[in-house]
C-alpha atoms as a PDB file:
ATOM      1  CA  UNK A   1     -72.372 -23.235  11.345  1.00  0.00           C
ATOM      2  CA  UNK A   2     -72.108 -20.966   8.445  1.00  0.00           C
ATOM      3  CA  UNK A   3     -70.282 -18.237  10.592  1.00  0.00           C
ATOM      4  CA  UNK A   4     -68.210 -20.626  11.727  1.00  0.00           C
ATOM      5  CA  UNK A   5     -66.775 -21.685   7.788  1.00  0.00           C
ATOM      6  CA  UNK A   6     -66.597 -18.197   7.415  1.00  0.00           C
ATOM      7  CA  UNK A   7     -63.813 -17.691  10.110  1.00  0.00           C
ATOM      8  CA  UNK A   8     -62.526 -21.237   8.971  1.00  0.00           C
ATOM      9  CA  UNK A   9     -62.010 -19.597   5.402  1.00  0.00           C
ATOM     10  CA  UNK A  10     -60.799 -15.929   6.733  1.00  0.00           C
ATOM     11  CA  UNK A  11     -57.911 -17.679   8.794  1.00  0.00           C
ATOM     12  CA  UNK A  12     -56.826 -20.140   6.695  1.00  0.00           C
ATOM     13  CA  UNK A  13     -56.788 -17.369   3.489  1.00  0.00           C
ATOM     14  CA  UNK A  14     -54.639 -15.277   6.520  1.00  0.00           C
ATOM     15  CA  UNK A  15     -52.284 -18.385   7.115  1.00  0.00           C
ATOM     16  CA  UNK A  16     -51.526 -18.464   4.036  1.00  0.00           C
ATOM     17  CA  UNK A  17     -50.137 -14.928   3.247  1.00  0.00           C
ATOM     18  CA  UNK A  18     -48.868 -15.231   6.400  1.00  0.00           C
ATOM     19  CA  UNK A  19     -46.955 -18.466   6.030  1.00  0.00           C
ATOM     20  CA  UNK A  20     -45.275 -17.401   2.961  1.00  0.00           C
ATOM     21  CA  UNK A  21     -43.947 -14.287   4.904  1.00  0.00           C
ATOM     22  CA  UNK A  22     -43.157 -15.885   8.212  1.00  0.00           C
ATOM     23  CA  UNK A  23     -40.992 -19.132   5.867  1.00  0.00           C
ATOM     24  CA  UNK A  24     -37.830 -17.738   6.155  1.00  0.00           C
ATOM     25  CA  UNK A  25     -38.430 -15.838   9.153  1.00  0.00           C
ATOM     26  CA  UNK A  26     -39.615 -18.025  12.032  1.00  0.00           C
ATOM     27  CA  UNK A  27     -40.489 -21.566  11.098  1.00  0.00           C
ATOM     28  CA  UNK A  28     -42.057 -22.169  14.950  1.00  0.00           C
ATOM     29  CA  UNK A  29     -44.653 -19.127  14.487  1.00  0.00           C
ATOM     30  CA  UNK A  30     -45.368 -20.726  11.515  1.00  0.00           C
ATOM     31  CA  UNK A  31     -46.095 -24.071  12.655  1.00  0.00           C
ATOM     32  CA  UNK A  32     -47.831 -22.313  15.620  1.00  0.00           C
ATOM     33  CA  UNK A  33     -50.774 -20.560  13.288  1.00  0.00           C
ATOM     34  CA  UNK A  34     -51.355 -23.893  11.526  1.00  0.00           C
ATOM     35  CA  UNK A  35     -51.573 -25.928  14.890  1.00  0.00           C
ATOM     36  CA  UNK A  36     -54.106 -22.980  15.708  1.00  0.00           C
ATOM     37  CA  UNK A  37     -55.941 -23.880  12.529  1.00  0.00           C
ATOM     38  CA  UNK A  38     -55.836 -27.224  13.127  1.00  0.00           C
ATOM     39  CA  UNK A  39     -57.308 -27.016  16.723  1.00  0.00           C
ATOM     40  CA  UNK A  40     -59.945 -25.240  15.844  1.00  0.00           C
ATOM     41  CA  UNK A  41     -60.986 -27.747  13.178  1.00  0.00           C
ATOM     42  CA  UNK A  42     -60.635 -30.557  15.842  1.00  0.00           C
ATOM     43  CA  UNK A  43     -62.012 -28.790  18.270  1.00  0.00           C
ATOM     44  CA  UNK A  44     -64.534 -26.347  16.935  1.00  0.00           C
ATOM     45  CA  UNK A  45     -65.512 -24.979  20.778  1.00  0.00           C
ATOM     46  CA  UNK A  46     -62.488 -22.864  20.298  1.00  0.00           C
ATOM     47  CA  UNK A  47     -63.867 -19.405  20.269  1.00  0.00           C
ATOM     48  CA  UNK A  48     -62.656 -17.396  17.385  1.00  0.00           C
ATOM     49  CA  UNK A  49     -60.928 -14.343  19.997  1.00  0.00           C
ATOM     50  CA  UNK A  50     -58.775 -17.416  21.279  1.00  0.00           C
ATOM     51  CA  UNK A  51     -58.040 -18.132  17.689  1.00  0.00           C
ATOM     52  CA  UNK A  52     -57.046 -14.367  16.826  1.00  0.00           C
ATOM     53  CA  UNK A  53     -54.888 -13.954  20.334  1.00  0.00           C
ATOM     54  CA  UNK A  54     -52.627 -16.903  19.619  1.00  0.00           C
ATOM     55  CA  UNK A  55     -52.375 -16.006  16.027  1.00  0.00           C
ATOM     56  CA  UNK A  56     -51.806 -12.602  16.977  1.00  0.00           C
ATOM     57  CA  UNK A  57     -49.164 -13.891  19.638  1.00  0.00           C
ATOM     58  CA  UNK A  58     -47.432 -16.129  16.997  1.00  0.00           C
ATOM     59  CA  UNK A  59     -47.243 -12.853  14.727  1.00  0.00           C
ATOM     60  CA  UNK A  60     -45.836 -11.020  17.257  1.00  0.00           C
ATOM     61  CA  UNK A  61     -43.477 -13.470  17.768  1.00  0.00           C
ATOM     62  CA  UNK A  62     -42.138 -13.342  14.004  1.00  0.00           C
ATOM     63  CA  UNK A  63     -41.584  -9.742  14.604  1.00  0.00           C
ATOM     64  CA  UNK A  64     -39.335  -9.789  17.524  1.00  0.00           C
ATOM     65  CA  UNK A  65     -37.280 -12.542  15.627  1.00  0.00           C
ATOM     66  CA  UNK A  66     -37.237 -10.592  12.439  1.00  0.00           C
ATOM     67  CA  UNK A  67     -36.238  -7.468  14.543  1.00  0.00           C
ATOM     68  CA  UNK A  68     -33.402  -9.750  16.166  1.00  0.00           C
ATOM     69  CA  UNK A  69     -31.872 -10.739  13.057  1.00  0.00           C
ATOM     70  CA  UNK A  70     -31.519  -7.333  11.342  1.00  0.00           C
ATOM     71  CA  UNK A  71     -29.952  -6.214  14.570  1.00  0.00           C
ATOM     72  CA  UNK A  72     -27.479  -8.802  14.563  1.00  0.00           C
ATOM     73  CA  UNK A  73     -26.660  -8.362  10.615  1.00  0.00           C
ATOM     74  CA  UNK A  74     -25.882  -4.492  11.393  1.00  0.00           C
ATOM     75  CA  UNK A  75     -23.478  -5.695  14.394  1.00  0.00           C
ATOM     76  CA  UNK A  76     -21.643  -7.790  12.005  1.00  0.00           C
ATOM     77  CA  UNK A  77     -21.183  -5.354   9.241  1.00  0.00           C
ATOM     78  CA  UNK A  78     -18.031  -4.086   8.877  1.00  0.00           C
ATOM     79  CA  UNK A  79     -17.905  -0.437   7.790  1.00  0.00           C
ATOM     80  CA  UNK A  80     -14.433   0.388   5.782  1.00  0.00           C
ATOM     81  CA  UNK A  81     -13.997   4.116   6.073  1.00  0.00           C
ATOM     82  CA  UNK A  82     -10.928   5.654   4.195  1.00  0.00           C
ATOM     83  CA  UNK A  83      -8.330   7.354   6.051  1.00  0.00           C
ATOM     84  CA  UNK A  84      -7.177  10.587   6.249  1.00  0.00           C
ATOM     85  CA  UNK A  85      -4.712  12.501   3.591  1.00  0.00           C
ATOM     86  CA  UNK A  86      -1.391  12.646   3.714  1.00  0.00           C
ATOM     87  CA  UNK A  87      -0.842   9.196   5.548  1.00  0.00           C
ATOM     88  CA  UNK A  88       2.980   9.147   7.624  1.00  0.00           C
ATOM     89  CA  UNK A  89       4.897   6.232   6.079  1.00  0.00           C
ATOM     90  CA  UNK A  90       6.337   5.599   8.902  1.00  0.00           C
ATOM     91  CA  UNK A  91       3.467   4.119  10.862  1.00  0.00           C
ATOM     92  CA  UNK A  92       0.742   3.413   8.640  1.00  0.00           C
ATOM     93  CA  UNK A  93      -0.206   0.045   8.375  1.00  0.00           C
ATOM     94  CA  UNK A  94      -0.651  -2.578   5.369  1.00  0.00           C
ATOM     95  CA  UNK A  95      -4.307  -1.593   5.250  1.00  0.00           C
ATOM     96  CA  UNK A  96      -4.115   2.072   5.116  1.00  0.00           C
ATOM     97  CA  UNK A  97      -1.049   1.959   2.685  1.00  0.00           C
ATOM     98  CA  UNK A  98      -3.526   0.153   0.060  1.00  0.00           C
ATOM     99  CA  UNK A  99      -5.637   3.184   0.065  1.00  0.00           C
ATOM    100  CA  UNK A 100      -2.695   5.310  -2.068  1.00  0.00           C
ATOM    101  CA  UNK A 101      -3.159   5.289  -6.278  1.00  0.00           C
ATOM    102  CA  UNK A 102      -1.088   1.846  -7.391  1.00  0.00           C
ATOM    103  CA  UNK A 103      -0.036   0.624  -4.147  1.00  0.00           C
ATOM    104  CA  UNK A 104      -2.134  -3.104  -3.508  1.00  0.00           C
ATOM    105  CA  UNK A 105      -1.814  -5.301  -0.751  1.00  0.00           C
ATOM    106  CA  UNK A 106       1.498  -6.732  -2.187  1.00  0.00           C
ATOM    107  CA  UNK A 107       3.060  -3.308  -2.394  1.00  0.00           C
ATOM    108  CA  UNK A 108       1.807  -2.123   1.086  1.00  0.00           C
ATOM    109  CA  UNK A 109       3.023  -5.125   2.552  1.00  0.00           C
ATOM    110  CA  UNK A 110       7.183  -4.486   1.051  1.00  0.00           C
ATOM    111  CA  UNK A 111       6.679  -0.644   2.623  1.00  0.00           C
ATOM    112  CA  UNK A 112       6.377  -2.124   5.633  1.00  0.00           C
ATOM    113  CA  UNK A 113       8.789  -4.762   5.525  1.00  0.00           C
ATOM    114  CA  UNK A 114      11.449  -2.308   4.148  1.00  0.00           C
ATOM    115  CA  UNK A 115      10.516  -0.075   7.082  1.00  0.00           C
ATOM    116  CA  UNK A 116      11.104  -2.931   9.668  1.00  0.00           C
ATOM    117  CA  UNK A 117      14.504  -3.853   7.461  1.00  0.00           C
ATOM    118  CA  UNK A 118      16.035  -0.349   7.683  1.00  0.00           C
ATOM    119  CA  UNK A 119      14.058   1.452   9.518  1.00  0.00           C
ATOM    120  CA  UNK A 120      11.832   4.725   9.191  1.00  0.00           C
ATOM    121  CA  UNK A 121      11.875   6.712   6.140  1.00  0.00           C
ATOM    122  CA  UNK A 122      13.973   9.857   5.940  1.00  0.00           C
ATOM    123  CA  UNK A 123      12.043  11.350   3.876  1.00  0.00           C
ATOM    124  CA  UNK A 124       9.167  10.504   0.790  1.00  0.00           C
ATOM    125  CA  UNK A 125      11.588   9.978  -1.825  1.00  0.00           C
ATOM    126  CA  UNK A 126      13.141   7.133  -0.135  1.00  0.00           C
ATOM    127  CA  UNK A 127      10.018   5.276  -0.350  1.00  0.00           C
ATOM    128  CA  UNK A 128      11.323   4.858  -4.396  1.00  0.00           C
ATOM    129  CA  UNK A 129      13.658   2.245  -2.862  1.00  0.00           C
ATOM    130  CA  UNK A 130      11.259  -0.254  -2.137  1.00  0.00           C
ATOM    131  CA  UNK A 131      11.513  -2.931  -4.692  1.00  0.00           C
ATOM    132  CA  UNK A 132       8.330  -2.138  -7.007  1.00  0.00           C
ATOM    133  CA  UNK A 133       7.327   1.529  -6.599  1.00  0.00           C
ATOM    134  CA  UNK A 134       9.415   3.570  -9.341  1.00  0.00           C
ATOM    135  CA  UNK A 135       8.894   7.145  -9.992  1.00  0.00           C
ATOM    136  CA  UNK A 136       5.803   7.094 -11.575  1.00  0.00           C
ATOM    137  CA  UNK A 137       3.832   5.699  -8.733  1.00  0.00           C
ATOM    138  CA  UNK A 138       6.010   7.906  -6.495  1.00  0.00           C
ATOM    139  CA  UNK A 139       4.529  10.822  -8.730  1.00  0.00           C
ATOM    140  CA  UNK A 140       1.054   9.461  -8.086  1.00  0.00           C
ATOM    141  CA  UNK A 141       1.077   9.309  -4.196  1.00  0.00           C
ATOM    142  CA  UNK A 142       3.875  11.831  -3.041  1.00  0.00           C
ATOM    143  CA  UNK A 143       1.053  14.318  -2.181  1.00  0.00           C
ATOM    144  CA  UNK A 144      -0.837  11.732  -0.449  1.00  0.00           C
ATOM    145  CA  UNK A 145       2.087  11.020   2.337  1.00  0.00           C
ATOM    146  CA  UNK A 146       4.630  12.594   4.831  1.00  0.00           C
ATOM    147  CA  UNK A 147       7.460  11.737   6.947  1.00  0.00           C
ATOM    148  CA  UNK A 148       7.266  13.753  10.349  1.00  0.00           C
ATOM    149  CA  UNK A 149      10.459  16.045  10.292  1.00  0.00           C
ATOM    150  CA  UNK A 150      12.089  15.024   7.036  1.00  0.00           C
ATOM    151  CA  UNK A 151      16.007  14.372   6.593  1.00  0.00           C
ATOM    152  CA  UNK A 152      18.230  15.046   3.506  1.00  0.00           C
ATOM    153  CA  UNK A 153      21.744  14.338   3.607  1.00  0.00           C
ATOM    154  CA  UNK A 154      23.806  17.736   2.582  1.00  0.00           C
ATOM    155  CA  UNK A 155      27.320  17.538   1.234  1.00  0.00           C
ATOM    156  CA  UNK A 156      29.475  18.443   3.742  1.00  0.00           C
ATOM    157  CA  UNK A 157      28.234  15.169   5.777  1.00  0.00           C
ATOM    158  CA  UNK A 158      28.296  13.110   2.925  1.00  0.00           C
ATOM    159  CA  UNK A 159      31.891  13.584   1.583  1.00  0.00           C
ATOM    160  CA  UNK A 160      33.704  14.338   4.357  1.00  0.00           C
ATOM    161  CA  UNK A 161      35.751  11.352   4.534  1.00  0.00           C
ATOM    162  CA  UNK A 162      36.081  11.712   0.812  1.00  0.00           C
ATOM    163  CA  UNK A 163      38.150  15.061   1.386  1.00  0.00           C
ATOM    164  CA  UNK A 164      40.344  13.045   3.736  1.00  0.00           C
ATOM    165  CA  UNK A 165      41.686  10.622   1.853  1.00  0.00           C
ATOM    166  CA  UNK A 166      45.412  10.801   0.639  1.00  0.00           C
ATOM    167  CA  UNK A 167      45.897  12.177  -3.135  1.00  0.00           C
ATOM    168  CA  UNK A 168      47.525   9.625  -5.299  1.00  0.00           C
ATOM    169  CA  UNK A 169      50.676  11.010  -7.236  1.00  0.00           C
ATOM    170  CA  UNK A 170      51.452   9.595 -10.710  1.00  0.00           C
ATOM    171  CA  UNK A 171      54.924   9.499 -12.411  1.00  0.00           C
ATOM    172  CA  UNK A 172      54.708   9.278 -16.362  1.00  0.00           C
ATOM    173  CA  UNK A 173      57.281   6.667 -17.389  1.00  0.00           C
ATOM    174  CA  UNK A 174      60.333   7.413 -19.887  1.00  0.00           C
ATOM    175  CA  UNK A 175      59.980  11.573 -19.438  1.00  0.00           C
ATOM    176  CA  UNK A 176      62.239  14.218 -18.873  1.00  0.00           C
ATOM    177  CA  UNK A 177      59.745  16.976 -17.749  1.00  0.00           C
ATOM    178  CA  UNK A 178      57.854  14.870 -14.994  1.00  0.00           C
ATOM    179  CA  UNK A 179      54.291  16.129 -14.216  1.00  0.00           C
ATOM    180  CA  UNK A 180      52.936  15.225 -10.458  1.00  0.00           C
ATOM    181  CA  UNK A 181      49.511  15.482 -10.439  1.00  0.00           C
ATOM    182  CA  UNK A 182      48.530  17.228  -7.167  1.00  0.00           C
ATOM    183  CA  UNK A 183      45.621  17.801  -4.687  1.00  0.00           C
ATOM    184  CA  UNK A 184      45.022  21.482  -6.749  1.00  0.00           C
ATOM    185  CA  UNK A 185      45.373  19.745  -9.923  1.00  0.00           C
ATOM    186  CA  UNK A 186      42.817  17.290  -9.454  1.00  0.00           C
ATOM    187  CA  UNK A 187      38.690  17.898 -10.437  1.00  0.00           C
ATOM    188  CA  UNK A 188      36.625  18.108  -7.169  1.00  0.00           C
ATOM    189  CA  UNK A 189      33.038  16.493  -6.456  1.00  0.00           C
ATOM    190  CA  UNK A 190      31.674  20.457  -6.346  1.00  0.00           C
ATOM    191  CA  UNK A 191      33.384  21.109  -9.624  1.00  0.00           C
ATOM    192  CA  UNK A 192      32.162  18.004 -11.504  1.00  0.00           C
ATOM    193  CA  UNK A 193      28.439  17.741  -9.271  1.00  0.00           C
ATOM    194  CA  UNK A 194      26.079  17.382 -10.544  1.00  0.00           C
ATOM    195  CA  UNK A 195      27.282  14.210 -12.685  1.00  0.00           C
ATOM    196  CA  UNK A 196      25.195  12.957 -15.403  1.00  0.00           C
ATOM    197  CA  UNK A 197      25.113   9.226 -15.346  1.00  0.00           C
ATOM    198  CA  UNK A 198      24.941   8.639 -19.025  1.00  0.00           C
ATOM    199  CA  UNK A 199      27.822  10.947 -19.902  1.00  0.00           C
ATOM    200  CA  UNK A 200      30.404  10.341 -17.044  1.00  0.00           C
ATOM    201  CA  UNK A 201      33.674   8.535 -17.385  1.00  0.00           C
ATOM    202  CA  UNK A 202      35.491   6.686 -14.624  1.00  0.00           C
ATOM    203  CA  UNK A 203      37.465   8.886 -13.365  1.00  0.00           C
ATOM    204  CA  UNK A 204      34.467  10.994 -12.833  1.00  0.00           C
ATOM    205  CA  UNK A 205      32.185   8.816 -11.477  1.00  0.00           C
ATOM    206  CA  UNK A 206      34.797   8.164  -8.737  1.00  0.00           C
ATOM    207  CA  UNK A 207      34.354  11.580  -7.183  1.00  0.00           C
ATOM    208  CA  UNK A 208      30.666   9.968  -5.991  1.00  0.00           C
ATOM    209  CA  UNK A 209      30.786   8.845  -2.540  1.00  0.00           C
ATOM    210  CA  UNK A 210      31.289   5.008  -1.718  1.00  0.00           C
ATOM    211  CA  UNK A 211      32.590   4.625  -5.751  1.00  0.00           C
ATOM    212  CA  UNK A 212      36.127   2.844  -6.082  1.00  0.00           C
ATOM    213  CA  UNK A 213      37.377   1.718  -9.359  1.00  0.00           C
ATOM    214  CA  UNK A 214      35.631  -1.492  -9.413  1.00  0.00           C
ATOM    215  CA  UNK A 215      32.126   0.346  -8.770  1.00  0.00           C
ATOM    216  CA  UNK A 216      32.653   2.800 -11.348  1.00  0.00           C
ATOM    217  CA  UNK A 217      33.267   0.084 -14.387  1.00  0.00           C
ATOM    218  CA  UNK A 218      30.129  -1.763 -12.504  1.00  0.00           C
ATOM    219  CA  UNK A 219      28.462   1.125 -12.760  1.00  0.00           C
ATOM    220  CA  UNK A 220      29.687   1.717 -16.993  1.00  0.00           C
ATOM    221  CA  UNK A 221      29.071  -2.145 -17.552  1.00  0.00           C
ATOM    222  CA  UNK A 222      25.574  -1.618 -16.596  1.00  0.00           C
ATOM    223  CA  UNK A 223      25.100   1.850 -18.402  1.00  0.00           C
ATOM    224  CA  UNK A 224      26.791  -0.577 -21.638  1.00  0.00           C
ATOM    225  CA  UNK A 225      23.526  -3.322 -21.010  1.00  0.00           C
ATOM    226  CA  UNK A 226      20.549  -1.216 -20.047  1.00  0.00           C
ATOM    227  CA  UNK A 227      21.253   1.394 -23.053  1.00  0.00           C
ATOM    228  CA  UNK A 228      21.867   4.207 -20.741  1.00  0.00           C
ATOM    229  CA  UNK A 229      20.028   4.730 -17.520  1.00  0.00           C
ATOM    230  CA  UNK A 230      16.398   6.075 -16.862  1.00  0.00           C
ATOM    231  CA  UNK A 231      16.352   7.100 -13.513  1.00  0.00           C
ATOM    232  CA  UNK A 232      19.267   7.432 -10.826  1.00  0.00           C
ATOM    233  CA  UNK A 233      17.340   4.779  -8.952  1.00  0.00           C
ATOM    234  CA  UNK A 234      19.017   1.931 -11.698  1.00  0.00           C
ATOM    235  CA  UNK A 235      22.078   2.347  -9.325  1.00  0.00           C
ATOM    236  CA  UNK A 236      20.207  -0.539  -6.891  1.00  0.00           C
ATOM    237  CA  UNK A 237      21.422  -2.971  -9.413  1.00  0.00           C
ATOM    238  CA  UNK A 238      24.737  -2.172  -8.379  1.00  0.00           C
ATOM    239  CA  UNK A 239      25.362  -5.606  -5.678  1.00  0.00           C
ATOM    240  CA  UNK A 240      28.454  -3.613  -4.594  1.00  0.00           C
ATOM    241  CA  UNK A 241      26.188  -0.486  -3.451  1.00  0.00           C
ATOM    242  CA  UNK A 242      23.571  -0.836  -0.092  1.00  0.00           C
ATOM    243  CA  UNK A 243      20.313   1.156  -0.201  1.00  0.00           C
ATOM    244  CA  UNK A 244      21.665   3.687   1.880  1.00  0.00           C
ATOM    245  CA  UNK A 245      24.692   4.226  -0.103  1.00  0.00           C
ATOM    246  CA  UNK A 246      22.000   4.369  -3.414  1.00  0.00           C
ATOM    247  CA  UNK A 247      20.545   6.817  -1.602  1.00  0.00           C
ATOM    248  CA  UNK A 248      23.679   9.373  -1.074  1.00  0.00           C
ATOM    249  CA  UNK A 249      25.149   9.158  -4.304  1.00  0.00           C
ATOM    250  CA  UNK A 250      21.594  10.420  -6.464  1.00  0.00           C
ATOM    251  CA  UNK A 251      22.278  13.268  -4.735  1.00  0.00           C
ATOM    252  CA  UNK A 252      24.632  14.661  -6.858  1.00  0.00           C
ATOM    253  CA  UNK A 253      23.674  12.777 -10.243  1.00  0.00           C
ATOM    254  CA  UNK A 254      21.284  12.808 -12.625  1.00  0.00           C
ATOM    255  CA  UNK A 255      20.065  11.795 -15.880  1.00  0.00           C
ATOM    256  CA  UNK A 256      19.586  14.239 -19.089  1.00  0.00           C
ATOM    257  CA  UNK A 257      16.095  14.892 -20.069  1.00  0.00           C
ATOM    258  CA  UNK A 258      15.667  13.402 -23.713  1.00  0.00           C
ATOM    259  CA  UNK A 259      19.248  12.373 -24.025  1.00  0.00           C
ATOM    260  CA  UNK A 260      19.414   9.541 -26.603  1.00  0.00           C
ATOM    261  CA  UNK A 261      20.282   5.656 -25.345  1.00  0.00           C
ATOM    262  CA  UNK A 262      23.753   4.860 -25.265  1.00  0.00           C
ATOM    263  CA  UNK A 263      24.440   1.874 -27.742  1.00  0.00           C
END
């Protein structure tokens, strides 16, 4: 009798570390061990190595279980593993653009609808046309991307039809000695290049490709408001002026390093 309260108290001090182990694990192989218990109590010709095999069956049990879960945790962990340096703008995807220094999800996402818009970059610097990424960030991540076989416009494609058009001659009113101002007389684009955008008059700024009369006073009005532009890239608040047009006239201006606002 005393041998078996002596088993009765081993198992049910063992059920009891073992229950608080087994809780969260496997609530059956729980409820197994303390049916065990309870067996033996009602039935006390239950030999004590029946008693330690179905514990020891139930424990096993909790194992396997255990074993299962962890295996399914580590199949549903997702592993985020950076990309590889320089990434092509020109197929990288939301994702991969939000690895790159300032560029979030919202960012990413107008590089690639600008891409679908007007299709593949011709080169890094066009990326500063997307509405949001000025030339800081551009600073930030230029080493960090490519364009496969970059394009830049050169002058001879860009003003060709500029050297076509027809020279306008002007008669002075009310003068004897009448001055006709001729093709020779006029200033060229590669005389006046590169223009500076805070300087320039009208007359000047219409030697830019794409820039009539009414662009170039646009173009003065908005010099006038913003106090002189910061970057070339200010152009894009021209209506008048696409992206790709934006993008062939910065070419050949630019803006004076630590030239004083125009009033």
């Amino acid at each position: 009798m005393n041998r078996k309260l002596g088993v009765l108290f081993f198992l049910a001090f063992a059920v009891l570390c073992l229950s608080v182990i087994l809780k969260a694990i496997d609530n059956q192989s729980s409820r197994t061990i303390r049916y065990t218990i309870t067996e033996y109590i009602e039935n006390p010709t239950t030999s004590t190595k029946e008693i330690i095999k179905i514990t020891t069956a139930a424990s096993e049990k909790a194992k396997k279980s255990t074993k299962t879960k962890l295996t399914d945790v580590k199949k549903n962990t997702v592993t985020t593993v950076s990309p590889s340096f320089p990434i092509d703008i020109n197929s990288a995807d939301v994702e991969t653009l939000c690895f790159l220094d300032g560029i979030g999800e919202t960012l990413a996402q107008s590089i690639v609808d600008y891409r679908n818009e007007n299709g593949d970059f011709l080169n890094i610097e066009e990326i500063m046309n997307v509405y949001g990424i000025g030339e800081n960030i551009f600073y930030s991540i230029r080493d960090n991307i490519y364009v496969e076989n970059p394009f830049y416009l050169e002058s001879e494609d860009v003003y060709e039809e500029i050297e076509d058009e027809p020279i306008i001659e002007e008669y002075p009113e009310e003068t004897e000695d009448i001055e006709i101002i001729t093709e020779e007389a006029r200033l060229t684009l590669d005389e006046a290049a590169p223009v500076d955008l805070n300087t320039a008059d009208a007359e000047v700024l219409m030697l830019l490709p794409h820039v009539d009369e009414n662009i170039a006073t646009n173009i003065l009005e908005l010099r006038e408001k913003l106090g002189g532009f910061s970057n070339t890239y200010e152009l894009l608040y021209i209506d008048e002026l696409s992206d790709k047009q934006v993008s062939e006239i910065i070419d050949y201006v630019f803006i004076a390093e630590n030239q004083e606002n125009i009033s």
